[in-house]
Protein backbone atom coordinates (compact mmCIF):
# COMPACT_ATOMS: atom_id res chain seq x y z
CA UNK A 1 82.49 -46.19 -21.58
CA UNK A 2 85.96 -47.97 -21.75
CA UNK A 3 89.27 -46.13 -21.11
CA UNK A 4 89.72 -46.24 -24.81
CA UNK A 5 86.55 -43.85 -25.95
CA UNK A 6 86.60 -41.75 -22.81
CA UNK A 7 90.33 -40.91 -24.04
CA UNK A 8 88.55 -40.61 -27.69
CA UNK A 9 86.21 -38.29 -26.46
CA UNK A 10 88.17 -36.05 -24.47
CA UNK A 11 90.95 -35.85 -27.77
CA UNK A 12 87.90 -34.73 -29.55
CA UNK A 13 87.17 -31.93 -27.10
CA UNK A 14 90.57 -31.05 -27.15
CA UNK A 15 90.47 -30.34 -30.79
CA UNK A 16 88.07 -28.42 -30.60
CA UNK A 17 89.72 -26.16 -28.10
CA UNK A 18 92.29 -25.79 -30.53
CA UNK A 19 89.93 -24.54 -33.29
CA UNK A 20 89.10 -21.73 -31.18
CA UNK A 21 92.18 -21.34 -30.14
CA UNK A 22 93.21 -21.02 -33.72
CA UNK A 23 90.78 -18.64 -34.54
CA UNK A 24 91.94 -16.18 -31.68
CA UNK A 25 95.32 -16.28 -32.70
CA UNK A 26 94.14 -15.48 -36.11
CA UNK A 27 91.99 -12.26 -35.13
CA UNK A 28 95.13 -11.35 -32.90
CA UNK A 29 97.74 -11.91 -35.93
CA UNK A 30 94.50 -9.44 -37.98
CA UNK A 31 94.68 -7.12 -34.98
CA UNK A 32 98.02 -6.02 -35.05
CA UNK A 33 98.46 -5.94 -38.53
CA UNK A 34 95.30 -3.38 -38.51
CA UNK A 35 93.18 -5.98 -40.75
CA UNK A 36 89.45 -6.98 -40.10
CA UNK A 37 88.94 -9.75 -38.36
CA UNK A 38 87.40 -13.09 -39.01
CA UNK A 39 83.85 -13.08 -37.53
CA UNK A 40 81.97 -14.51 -40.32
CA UNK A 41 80.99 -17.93 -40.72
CA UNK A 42 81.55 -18.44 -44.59
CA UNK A 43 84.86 -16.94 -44.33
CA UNK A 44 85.93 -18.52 -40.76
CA UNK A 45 84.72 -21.91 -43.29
CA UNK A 46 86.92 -20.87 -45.85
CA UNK A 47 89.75 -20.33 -43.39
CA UNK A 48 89.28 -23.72 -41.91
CA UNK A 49 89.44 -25.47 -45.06
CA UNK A 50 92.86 -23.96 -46.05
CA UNK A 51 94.24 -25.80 -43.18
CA UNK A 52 94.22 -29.17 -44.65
CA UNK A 53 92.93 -32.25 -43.27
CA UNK A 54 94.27 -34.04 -40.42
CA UNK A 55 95.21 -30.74 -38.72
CA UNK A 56 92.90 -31.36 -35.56
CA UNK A 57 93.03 -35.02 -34.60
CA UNK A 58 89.93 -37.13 -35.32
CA UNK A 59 88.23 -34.07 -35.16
CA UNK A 60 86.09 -34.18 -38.68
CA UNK A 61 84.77 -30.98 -40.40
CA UNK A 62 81.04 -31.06 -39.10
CA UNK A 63 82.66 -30.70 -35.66
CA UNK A 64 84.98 -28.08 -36.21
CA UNK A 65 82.58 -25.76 -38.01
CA UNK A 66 80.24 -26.08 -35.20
CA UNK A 67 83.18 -24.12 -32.95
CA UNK A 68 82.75 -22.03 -35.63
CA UNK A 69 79.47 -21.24 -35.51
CA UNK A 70 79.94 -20.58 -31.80
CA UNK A 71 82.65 -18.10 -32.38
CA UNK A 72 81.19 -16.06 -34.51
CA UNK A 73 77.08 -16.28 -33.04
CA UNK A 74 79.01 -14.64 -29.44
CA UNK A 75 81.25 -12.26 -31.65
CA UNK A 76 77.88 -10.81 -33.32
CA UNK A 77 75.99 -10.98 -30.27
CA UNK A 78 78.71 -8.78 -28.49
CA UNK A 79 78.69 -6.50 -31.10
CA UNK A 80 74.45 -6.53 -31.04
CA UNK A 81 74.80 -5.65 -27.54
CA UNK A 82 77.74 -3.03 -27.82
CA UNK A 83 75.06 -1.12 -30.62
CA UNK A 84 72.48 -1.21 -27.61
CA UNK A 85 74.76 0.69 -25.37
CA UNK A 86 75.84 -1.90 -23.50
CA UNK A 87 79.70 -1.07 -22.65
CA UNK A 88 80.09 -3.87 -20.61
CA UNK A 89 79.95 -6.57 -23.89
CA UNK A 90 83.30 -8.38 -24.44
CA UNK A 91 84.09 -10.00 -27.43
CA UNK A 92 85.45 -13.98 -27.16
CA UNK A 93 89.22 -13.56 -26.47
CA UNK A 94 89.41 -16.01 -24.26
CA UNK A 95 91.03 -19.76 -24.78
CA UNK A 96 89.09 -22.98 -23.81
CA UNK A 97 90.69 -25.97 -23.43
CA UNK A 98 87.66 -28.05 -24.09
CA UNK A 99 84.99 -26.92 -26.24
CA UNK A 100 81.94 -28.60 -26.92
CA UNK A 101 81.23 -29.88 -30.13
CA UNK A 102 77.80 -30.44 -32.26
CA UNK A 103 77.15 -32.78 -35.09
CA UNK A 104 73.94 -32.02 -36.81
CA UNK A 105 70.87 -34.44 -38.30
CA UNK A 106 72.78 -36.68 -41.00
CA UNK A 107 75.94 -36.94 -39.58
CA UNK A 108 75.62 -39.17 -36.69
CA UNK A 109 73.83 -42.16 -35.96
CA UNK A 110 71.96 -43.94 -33.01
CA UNK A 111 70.48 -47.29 -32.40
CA UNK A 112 68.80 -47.63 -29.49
CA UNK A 113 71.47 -46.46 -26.25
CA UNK A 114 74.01 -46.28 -28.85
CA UNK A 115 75.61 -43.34 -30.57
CA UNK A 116 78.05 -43.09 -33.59
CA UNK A 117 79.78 -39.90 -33.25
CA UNK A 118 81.12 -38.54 -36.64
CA UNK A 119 85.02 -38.92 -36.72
CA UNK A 120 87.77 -37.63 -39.34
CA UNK A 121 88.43 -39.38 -42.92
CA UNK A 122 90.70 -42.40 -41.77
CA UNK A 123 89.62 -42.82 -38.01
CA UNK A 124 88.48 -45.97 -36.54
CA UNK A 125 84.38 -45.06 -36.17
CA UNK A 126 83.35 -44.26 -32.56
CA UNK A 127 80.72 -45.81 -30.60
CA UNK A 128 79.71 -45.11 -27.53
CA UNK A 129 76.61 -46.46 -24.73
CA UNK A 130 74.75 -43.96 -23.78
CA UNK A 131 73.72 -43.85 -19.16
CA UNK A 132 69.78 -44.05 -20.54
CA UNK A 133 68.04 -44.13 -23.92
CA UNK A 134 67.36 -41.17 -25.68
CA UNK A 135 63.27 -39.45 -24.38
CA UNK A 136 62.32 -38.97 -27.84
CA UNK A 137 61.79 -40.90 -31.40
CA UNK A 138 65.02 -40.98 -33.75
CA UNK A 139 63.81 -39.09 -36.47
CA UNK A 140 62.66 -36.06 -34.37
CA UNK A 141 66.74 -36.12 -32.69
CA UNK A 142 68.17 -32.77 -35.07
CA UNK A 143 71.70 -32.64 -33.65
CA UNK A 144 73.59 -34.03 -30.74
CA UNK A 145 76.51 -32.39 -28.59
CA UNK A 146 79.54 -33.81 -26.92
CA UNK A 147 80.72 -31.22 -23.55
CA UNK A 148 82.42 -31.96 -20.65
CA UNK A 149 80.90 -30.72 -17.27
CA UNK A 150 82.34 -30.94 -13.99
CA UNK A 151 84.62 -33.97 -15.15
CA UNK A 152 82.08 -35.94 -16.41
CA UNK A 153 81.33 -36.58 -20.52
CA UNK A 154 77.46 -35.68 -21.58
CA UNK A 155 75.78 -35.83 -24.95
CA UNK A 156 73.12 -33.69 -25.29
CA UNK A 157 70.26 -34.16 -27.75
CA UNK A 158 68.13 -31.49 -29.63
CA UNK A 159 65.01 -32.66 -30.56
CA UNK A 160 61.98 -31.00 -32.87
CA UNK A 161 58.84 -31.74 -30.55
CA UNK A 162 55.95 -30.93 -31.67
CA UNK A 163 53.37 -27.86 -30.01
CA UNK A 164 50.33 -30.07 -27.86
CA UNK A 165 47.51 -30.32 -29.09
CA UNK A 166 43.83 -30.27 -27.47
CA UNK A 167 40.17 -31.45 -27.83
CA UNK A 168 37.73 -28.17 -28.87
CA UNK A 169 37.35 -26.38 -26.13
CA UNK A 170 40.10 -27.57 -23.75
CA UNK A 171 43.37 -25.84 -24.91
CA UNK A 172 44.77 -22.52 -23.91
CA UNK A 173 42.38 -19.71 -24.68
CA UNK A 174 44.58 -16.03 -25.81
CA UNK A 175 41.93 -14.14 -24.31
CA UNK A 176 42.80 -15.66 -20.98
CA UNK A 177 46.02 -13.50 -19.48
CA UNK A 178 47.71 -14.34 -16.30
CA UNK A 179 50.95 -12.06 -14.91
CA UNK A 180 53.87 -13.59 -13.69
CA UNK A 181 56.81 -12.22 -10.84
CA UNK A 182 60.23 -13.67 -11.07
CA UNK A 183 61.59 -14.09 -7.40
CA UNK A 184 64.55 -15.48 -5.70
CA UNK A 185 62.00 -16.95 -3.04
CA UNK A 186 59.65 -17.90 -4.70
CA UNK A 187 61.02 -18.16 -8.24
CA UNK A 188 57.13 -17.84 -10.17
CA UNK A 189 54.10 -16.32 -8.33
CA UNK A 190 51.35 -16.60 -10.64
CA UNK A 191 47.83 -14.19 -10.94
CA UNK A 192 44.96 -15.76 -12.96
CA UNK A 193 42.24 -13.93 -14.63
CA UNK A 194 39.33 -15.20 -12.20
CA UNK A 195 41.02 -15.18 -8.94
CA UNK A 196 43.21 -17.93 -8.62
CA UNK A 197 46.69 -17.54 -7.81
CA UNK A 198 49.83 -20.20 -7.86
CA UNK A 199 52.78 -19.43 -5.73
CA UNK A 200 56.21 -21.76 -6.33
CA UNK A 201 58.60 -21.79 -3.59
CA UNK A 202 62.12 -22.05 -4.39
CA UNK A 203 63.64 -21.71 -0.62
CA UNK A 204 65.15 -25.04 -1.23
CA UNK A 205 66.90 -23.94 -4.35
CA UNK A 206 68.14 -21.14 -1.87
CA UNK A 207 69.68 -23.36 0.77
CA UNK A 208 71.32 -25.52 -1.73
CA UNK A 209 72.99 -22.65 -2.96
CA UNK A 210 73.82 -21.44 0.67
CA UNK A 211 74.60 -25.04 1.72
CA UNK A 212 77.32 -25.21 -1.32
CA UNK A 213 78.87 -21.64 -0.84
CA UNK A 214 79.21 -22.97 3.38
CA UNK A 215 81.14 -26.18 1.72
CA UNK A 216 83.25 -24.86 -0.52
CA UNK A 217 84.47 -22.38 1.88
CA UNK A 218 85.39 -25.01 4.14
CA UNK A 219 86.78 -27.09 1.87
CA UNK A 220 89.14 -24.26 0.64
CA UNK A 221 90.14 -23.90 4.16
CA UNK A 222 90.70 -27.56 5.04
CA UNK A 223 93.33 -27.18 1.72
CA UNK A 224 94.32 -23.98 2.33
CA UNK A 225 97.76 -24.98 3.89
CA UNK A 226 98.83 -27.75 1.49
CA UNK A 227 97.77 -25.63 -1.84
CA UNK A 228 100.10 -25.31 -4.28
CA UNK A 229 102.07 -21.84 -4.51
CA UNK A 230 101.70 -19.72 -7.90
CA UNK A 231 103.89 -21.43 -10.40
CA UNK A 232 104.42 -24.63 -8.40
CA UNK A 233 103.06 -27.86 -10.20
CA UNK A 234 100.60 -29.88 -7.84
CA UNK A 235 100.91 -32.98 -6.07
CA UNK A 236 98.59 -36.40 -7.19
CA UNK A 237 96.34 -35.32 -3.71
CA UNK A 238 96.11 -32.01 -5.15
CA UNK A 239 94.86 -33.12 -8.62
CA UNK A 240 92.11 -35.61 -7.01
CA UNK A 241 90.84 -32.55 -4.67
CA UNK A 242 90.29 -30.18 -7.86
CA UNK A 243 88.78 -33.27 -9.50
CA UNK A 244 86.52 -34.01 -6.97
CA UNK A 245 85.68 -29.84 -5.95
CA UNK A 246 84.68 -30.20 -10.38
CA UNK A 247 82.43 -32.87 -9.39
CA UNK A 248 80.60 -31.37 -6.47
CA UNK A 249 80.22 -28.19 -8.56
CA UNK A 250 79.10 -30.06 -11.19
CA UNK A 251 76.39 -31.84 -9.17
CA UNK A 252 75.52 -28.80 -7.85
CA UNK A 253 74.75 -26.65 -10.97
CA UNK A 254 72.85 -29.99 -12.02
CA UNK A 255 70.50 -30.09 -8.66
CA UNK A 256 69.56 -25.87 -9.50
CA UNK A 257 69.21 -26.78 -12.94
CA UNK A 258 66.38 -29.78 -12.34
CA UNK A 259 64.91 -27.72 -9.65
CA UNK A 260 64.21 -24.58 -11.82
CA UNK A 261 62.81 -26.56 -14.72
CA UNK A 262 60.36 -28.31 -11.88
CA UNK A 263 58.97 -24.90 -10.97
CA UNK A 264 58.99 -24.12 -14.86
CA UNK A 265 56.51 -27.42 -15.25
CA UNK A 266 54.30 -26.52 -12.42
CA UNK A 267 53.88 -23.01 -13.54
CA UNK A 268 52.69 -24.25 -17.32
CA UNK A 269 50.52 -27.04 -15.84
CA UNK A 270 48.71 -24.66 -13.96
CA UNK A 271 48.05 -22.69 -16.86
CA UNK A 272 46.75 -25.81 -18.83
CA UNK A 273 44.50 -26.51 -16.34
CA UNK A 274 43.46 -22.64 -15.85
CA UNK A 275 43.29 -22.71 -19.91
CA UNK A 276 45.62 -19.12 -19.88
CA UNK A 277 46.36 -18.94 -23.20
CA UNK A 278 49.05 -15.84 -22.58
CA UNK A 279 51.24 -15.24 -19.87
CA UNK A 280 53.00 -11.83 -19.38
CA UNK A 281 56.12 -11.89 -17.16
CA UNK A 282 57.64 -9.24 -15.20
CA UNK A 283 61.63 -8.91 -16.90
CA UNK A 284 63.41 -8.06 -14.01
CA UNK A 285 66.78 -7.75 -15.81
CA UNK A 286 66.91 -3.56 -14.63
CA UNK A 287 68.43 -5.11 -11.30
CA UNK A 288 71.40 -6.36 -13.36
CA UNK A 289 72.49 -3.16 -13.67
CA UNK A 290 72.33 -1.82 -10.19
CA UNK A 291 75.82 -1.72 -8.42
CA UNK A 292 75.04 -2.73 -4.62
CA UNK A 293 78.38 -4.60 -3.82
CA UNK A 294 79.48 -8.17 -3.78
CA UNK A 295 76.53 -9.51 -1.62
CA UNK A 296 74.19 -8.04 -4.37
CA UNK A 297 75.98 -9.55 -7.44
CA UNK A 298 75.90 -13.34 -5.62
CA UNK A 299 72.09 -13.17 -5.29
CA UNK A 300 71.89 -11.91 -8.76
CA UNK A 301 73.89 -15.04 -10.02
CA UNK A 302 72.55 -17.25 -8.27
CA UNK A 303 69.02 -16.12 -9.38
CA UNK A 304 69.35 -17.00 -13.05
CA UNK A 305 67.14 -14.49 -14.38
CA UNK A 306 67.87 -15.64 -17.98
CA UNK A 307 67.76 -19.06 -17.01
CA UNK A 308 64.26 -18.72 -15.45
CA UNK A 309 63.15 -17.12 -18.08
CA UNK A 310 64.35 -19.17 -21.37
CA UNK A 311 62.95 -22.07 -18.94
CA UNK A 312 59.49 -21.04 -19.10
CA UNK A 313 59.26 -19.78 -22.46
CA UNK A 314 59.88 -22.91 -23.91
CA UNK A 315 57.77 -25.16 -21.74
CA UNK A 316 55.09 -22.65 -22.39
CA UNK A 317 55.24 -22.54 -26.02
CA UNK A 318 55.35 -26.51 -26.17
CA UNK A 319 52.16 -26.35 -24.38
CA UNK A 320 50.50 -23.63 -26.80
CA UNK A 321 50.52 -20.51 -24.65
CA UNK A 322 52.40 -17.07 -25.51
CA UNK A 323 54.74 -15.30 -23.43
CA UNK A 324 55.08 -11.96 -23.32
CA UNK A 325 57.56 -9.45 -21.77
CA UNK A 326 56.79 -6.53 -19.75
CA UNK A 327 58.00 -3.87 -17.71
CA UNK A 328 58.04 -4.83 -13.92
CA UNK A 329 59.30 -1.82 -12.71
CA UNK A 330 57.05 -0.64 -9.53
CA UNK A 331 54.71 -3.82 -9.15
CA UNK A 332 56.17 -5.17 -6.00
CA UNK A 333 55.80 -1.60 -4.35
CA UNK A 334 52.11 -0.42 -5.94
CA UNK A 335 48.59 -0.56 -4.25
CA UNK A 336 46.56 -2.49 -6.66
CA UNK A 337 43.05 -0.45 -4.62
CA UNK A 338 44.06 3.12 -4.78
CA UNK A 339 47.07 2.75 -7.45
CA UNK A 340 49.65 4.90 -4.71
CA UNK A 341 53.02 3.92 -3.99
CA UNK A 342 54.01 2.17 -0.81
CA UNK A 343 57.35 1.43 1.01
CA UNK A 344 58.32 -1.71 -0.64
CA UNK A 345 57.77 -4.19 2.78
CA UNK A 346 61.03 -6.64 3.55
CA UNK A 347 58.33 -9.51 4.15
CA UNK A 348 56.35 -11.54 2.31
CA UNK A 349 53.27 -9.01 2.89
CA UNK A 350 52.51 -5.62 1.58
CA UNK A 351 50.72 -3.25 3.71
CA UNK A 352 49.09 0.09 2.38
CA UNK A 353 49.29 3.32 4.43
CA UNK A 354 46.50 4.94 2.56
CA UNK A 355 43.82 2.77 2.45
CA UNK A 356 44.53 -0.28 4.91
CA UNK A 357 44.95 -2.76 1.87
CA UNK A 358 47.13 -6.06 2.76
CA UNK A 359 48.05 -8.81 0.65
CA UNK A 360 51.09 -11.20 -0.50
CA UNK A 361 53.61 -9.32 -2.41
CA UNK A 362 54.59 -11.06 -5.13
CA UNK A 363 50.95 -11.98 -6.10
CA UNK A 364 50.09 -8.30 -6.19
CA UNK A 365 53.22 -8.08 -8.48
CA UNK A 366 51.48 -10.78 -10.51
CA UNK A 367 48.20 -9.15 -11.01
CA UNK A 368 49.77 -5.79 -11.71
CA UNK A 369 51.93 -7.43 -14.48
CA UNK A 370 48.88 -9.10 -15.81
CA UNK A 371 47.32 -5.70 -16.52
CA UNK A 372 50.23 -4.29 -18.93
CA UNK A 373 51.11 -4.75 -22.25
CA UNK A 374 54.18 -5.75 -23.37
CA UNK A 375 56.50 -2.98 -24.91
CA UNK A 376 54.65 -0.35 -22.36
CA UNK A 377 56.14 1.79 -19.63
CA UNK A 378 56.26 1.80 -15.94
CA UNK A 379 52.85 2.85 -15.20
CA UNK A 380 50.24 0.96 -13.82
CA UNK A 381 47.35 1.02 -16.44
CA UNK A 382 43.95 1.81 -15.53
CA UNK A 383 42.37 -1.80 -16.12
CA UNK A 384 41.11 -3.50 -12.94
CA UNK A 385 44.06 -5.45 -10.82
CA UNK A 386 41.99 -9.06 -10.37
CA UNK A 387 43.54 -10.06 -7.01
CA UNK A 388 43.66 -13.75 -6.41
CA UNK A 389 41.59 -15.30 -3.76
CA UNK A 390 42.33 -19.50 -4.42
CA UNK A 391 46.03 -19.62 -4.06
CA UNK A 392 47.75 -22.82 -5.02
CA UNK A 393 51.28 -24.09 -3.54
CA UNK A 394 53.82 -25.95 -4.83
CA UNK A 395 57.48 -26.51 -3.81
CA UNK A 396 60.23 -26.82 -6.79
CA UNK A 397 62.96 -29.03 -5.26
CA UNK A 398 61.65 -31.84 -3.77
CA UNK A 399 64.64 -34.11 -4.91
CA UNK A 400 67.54 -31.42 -3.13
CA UNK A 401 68.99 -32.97 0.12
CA UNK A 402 66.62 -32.08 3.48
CA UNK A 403 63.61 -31.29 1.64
CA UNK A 404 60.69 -33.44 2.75
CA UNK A 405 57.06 -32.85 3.10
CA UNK A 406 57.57 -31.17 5.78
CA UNK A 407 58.77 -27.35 5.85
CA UNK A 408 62.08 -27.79 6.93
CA UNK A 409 65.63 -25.72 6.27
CA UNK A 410 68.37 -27.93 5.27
CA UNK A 411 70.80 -24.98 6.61
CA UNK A 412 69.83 -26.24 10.14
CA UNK A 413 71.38 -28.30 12.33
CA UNK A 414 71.05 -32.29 12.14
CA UNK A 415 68.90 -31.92 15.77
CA UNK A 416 66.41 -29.24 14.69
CA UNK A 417 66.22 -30.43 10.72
CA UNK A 418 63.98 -33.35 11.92
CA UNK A 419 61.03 -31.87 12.49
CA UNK A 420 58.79 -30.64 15.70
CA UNK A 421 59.75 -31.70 19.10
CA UNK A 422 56.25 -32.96 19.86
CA UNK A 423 53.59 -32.22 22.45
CA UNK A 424 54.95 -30.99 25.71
CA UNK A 425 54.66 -33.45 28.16
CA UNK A 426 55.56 -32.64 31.97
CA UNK A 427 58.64 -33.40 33.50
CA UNK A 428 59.71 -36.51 35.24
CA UNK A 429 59.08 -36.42 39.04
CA UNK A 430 62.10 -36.57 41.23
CA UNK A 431 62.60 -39.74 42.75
CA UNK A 432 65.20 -38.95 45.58
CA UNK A 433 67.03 -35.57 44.89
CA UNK A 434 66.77 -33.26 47.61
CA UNK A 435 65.07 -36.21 49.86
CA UNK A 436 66.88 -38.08 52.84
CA UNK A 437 67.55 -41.61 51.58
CA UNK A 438 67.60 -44.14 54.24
CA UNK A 439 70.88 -45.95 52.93
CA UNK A 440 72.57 -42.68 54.39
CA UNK A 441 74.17 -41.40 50.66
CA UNK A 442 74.00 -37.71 50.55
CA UNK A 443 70.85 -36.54 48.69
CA UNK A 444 72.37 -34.10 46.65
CA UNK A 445 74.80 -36.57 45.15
CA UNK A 446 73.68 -39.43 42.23
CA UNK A 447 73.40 -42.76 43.14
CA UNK A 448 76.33 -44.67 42.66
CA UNK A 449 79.00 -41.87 43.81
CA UNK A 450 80.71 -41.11 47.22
């Protein structure tokens, strides 16, 4: 886009950073004067239209009521959450300077790689060229949203796509079940009903997290000296850094984010062509709760639990299958042959005491999980645990810098990342070390030196 609309676009963002600003000042201004706040939508509406037009820029209605909406869907959540006995909820008190905004179906227009965002009464209409046409038809498009990430201006579209649909006999049948483990190694390890087993590995997604955390601390170091002190304003070189650390971050979170939506897609494809009509996965979101120091909330973070999970549920219900959730609590350290607890192993591979059983650990998980119901409790049921014997690989990541075909760690150095060394070979024999020359040099001494 020109300087012009990038500058539009950003003013637009802006405004809507003041609407919520405006609407915490508000609930503050309520607060103290021992009122009830604003957390409706009708009445944050109402609110919004005694303002007058022209109060927020270009900003036009549509967008600012979608800031609205925002506001109050987190206030109501927090207070969902709070009823739940969840102390740890916060309300939104907290200014944005850009907000994204959302125009719904009607408002907006498109035409090919071309959007018309909505502007206020009196403003020059806004066009802007979109980096690649829009995946599905115009009338299925239902709203579109301007947000800034990392630096960088992205529309995203919400589309209604319609649930697949198969020849007799070749969709998803619901008396098929599989069980599904969320892991940080391998993000989905999958149990099927007659044996067969799909494992995702996700140790890519792990060293691109590791691989940014190394960066950024070095980066912060390489700065450290010429950062601005509290309350000083920085230099030009000081802006471009922080613009350029946005970036990287930015490209980062947009690397995880592809990665975890390929092992989404490989997990549902396998359970189109298994015809698993339900899947019922573990919800390991107990851990969250667990207070095991800092170490313990980073992998938690970085794991995306939430993410993982909204991920799949929608792929799988495009497809046609149900998801489920059930309690995981005591898969990963259960004997599916005589139903005892184990020592939960630190490896890949679970090893019974009791009755010599071995197996992979997360697809026993799987094929416990696949025998509860959802909305039971922690106990193993007394169905039969069908352990997988075909286990299928896949690797979610491909696309992430120093992952090849090959299993190699990006974490490693630039001499070991390249693969084996080769066969052995023996070692050159020595052609004069050791041996008295007949020039008369000194054996012990390569050619060419006195």
């Amino acid at each position: 886009m020109t300087a012009g609309q990038r500058r539009r676009c950003f003013g637009l963002l802006r405004s809507a950073g003041d609407v919520w600003a405006c609407v915490l000042e508000v609930n503050a201004w309520r607060r103290r004067r021992r009122d009830a706040p604003l957390t409706g939508f009708q009445e944050l509406c109402r609110e919004l239209s005694g303002s007058g037009p022209g109060t927020f820029g270009e900003l036009d209605s549509v967008g600012a009521r979608s800031v609205l909406r925002r506001f109050s869907d987190a206030w109501f959540a927090a207070v969902k959450r709070r009823r739940d006995g969840d102390v740890s909820a916060r309300f939104p008190r907290r200014r944005r300077a850009l907000m994204p905004v959302r125009w719904y179906h009607g408002t907006f227009g498109i035409d090919e790689r071309r959007v018309r965002i909505p502007m206020a009464k009196g403003a020059a209409p806004l066009w802007v060229r979109l980096a690649r046409e829009v995946p599905y038809p115009v009338e299925q498009v239902r709203s579109v949203t301007l947000l800034c990430e990392g630096g960088r201006l992205f529309l995203d579209v919400t589309a209604e796509v319609p649930v697949a649909v198969y020849s007799p006999g070749e969709g998803p049948d619901p008396g098929r079940r599989a069980g599904v483990d969320l892991g940080v190694i391998h993000p989905y390890a999958v149990a099927g009903p007659h044996g067969d087993g799909l494992l995702v590995s996700g140790r890519a997604i792990r060293a691109e997290h590791r691989m940014h955390l190394a960066d950024t601390k070095a980066r912060r170091r390489a700065v450290s000296q010429r950062a601005p002190k509290p309350g000083q304003r920085g230099s030009r070189r000081w802006r471009q850094y922080r613009r350029r650390a946005r970036l990287v971050e930015g490209r980062h979170r947009r690397r995880v984010r592809q990665a975890q939506h390929e092992a989404a897609r490989a997990v549902v494809s396998w359970a189109v062509e298994q015809r698993v009509g339900v899947l019922h996965v573990g919800d390991p979101r107990g851990v969250l709760d667990l207070d095991a120091g800092r170490r313990h909330n980073l992998r938690l973070r970085q794991w995306q639990i939430g993410r993982l999970l909204q991920v799949l549920t929608d792929k799988a219900t495009l497809a046609g299958i149900t998801v489920h959730l059930v309690n995981e609590r005591g898969t990963s350290s259960t004997c599916p042959a005589c139903r005892r607890r184990v020592p939960k192993p630190r490896g890949r591979i679970l090893s019974c005491p009791h009755c010599q059983y071995s197996g992979h650990r997360d697809l026993v998980a799987a094929a416990i999980i696949a025998t509860r119901t959802p909305g039971g409790g922690p106990t193993t049921p007394t169905a039969v645990v069908v352990l997988p014997e075909v286990v299928t690989h896949r690797r979610a990541g491909r696309h992430l810098p120093g992952a090849g075909q090959s299993r190699r760690d990006p974490r490693r150095p630039p001499r070991t990342a390249r693969g084996s060394v080769g066969p052995r070979r023996p070692a050159p024999p020595q052609r004069w070390w050791g041996v008295a020359r007949p020039d008369g040099e000194d054996p012990q001494q390569p050619p060419g030196t006195r």
